[in-house]
Protein backbone atom coordinates (compact mmCIF):
# COMPACT_ATOMS: atom_id res chain seq x y z
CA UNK A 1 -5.67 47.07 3.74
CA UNK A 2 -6.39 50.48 2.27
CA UNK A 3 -3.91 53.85 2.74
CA UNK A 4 -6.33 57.27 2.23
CA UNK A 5 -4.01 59.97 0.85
CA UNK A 6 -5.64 63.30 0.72
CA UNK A 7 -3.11 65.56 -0.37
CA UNK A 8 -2.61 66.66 3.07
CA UNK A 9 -1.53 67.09 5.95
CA UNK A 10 -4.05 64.65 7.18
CA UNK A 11 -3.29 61.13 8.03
CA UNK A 12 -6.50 58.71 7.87
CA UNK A 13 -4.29 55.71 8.87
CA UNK A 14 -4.79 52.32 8.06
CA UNK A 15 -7.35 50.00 8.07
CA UNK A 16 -7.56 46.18 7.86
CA UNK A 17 -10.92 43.95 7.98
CA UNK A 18 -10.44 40.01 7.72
CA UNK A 19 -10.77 36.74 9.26
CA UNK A 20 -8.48 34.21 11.24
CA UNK A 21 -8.82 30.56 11.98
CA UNK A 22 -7.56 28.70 14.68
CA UNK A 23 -7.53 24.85 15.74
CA UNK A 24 -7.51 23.18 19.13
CA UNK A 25 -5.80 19.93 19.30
CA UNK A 26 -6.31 18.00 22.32
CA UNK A 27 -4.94 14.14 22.93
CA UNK A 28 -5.69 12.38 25.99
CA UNK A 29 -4.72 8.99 26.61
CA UNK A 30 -4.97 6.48 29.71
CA UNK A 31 -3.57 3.03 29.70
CA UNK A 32 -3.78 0.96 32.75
CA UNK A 33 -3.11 -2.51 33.72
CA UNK A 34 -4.39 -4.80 36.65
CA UNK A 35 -2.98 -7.82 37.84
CA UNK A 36 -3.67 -9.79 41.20
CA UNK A 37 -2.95 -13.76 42.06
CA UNK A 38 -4.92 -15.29 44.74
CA UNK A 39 -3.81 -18.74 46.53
CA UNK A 40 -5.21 -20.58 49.34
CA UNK A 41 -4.21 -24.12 50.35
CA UNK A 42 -4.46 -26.29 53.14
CA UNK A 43 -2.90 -29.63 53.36
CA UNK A 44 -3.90 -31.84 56.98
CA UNK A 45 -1.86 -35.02 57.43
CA UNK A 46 -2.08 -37.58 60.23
CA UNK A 47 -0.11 -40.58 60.63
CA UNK A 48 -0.24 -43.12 63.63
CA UNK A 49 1.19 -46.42 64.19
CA UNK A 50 1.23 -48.80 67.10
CA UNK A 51 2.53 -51.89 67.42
CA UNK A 52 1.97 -54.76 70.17
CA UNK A 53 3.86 -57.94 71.35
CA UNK A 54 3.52 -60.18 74.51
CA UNK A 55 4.85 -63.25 74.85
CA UNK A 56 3.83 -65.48 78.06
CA UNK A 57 5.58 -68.68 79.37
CA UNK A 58 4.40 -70.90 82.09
CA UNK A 59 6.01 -74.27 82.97
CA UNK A 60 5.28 -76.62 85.59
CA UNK A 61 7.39 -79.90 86.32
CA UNK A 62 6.66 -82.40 89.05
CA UNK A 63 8.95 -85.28 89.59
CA UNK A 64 8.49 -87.80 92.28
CA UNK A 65 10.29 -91.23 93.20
CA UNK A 66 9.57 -93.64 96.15
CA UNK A 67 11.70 -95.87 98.11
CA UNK A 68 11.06 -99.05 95.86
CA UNK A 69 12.22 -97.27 92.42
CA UNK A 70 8.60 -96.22 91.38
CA UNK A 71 8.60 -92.52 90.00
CA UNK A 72 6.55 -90.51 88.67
CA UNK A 73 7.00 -87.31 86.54
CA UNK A 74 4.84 -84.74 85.31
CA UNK A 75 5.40 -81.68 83.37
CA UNK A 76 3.19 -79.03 82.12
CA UNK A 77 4.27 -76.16 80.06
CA UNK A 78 2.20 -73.07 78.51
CA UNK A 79 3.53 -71.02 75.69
CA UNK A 80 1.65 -68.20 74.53
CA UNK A 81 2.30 -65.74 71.93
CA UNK A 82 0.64 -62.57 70.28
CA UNK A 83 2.08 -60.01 68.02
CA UNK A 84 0.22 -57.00 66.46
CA UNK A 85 1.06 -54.08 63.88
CA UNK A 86 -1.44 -51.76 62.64
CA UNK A 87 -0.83 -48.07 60.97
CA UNK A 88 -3.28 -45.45 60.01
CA UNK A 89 -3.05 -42.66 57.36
CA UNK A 90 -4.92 -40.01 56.83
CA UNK A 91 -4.39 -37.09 54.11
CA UNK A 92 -6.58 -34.17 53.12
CA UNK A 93 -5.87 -31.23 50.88
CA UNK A 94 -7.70 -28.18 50.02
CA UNK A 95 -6.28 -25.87 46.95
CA UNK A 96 -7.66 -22.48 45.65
CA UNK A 97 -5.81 -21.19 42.95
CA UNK A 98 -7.04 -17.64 41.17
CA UNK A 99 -5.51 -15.27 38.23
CA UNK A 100 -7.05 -12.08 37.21
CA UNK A 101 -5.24 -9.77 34.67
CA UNK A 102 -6.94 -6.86 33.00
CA UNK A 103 -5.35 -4.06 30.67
CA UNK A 104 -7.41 -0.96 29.66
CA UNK A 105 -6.40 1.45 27.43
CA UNK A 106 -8.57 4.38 26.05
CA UNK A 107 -7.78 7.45 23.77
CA UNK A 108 -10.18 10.52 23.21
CA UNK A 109 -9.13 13.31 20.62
CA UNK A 110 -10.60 16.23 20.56
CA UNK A 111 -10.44 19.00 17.31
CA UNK A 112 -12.26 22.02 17.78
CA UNK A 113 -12.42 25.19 14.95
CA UNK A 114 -12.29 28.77 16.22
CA UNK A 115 -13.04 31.14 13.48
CA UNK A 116 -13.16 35.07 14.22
CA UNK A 117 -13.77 38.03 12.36
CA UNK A 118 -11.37 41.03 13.36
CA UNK A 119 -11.84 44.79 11.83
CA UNK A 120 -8.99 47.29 12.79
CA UNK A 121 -8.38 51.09 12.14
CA UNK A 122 -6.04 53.74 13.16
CA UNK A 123 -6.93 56.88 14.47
CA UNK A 124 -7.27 60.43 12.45
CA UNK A 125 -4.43 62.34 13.13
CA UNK A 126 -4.59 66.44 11.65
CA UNK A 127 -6.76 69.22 12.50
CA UNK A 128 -10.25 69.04 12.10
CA UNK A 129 -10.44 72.73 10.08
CA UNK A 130 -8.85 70.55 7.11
CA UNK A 131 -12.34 68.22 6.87
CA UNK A 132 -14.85 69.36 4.89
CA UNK A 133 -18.93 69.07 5.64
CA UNK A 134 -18.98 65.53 4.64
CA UNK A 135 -17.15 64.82 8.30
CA UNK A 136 -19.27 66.44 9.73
């Protein structure tokens, strides 16, 4: 910076010349997360049971006597007798089990330098009878 002093009424102003320097700061960040849980499962079951019982009774008697004290007797008899049990089982199963987790996390940074130049002057303020040829 620089002040021009003539002696006179004449005012040259100021001028300045110089430099400036900036910085850009930039911060970006992400973080993200993902979970999901997946389950399938069947389960059949079947269960029977039957059971069966018969019983069967015959019986057959015959007696006989005559007039002179002879008799006769006869008997026949038929038992019969059947029990049955049976059970059936049946099981199935079917099992999908899934698990997914994911995290993600990411961070750019960015610096950039701006440099400029600058020159600045006032304006001459006076009359321009008070320059000489050198303004000319």
């Amino acid at each position: 910076m620089s002040d021009f002093d003539t002696g006179s009424d004449v005012d040259f102003g100021h001028y300045e010349a110089g430099q400036q320097h900036g910085e850009l700061d930039q911060l970006h960040q992400v973080d993200a997360s993902d979970s999901s849980y997946n389950s399938d499962f069947n389960v059949y079951e079947q269960d029977s049971a039957n059971a069966e019982s018969t019983d069967f009774q015959q019986g057959h008697s015959v007696q006989w006597t005559d007039g002179n004290g002879a008799s006769y007797s006869e008997t026949d008899f038929t038992n019969y007798s059947h029990d049955e049990a049976s059970t059936d089982h049946i099981f199935a199963a079917d099992g999908s089990v899934s698990a997914n987790d994911s995290q993600f996390s990411q961070i750019d940074a960015l610096r950039q330098q701006i440099n400029s130049s600058f020159a600045t002057g006032t304006e001459f303020h006076g009359n321009a009878g008070e320059l000489g040829v050198a303004s000319n």
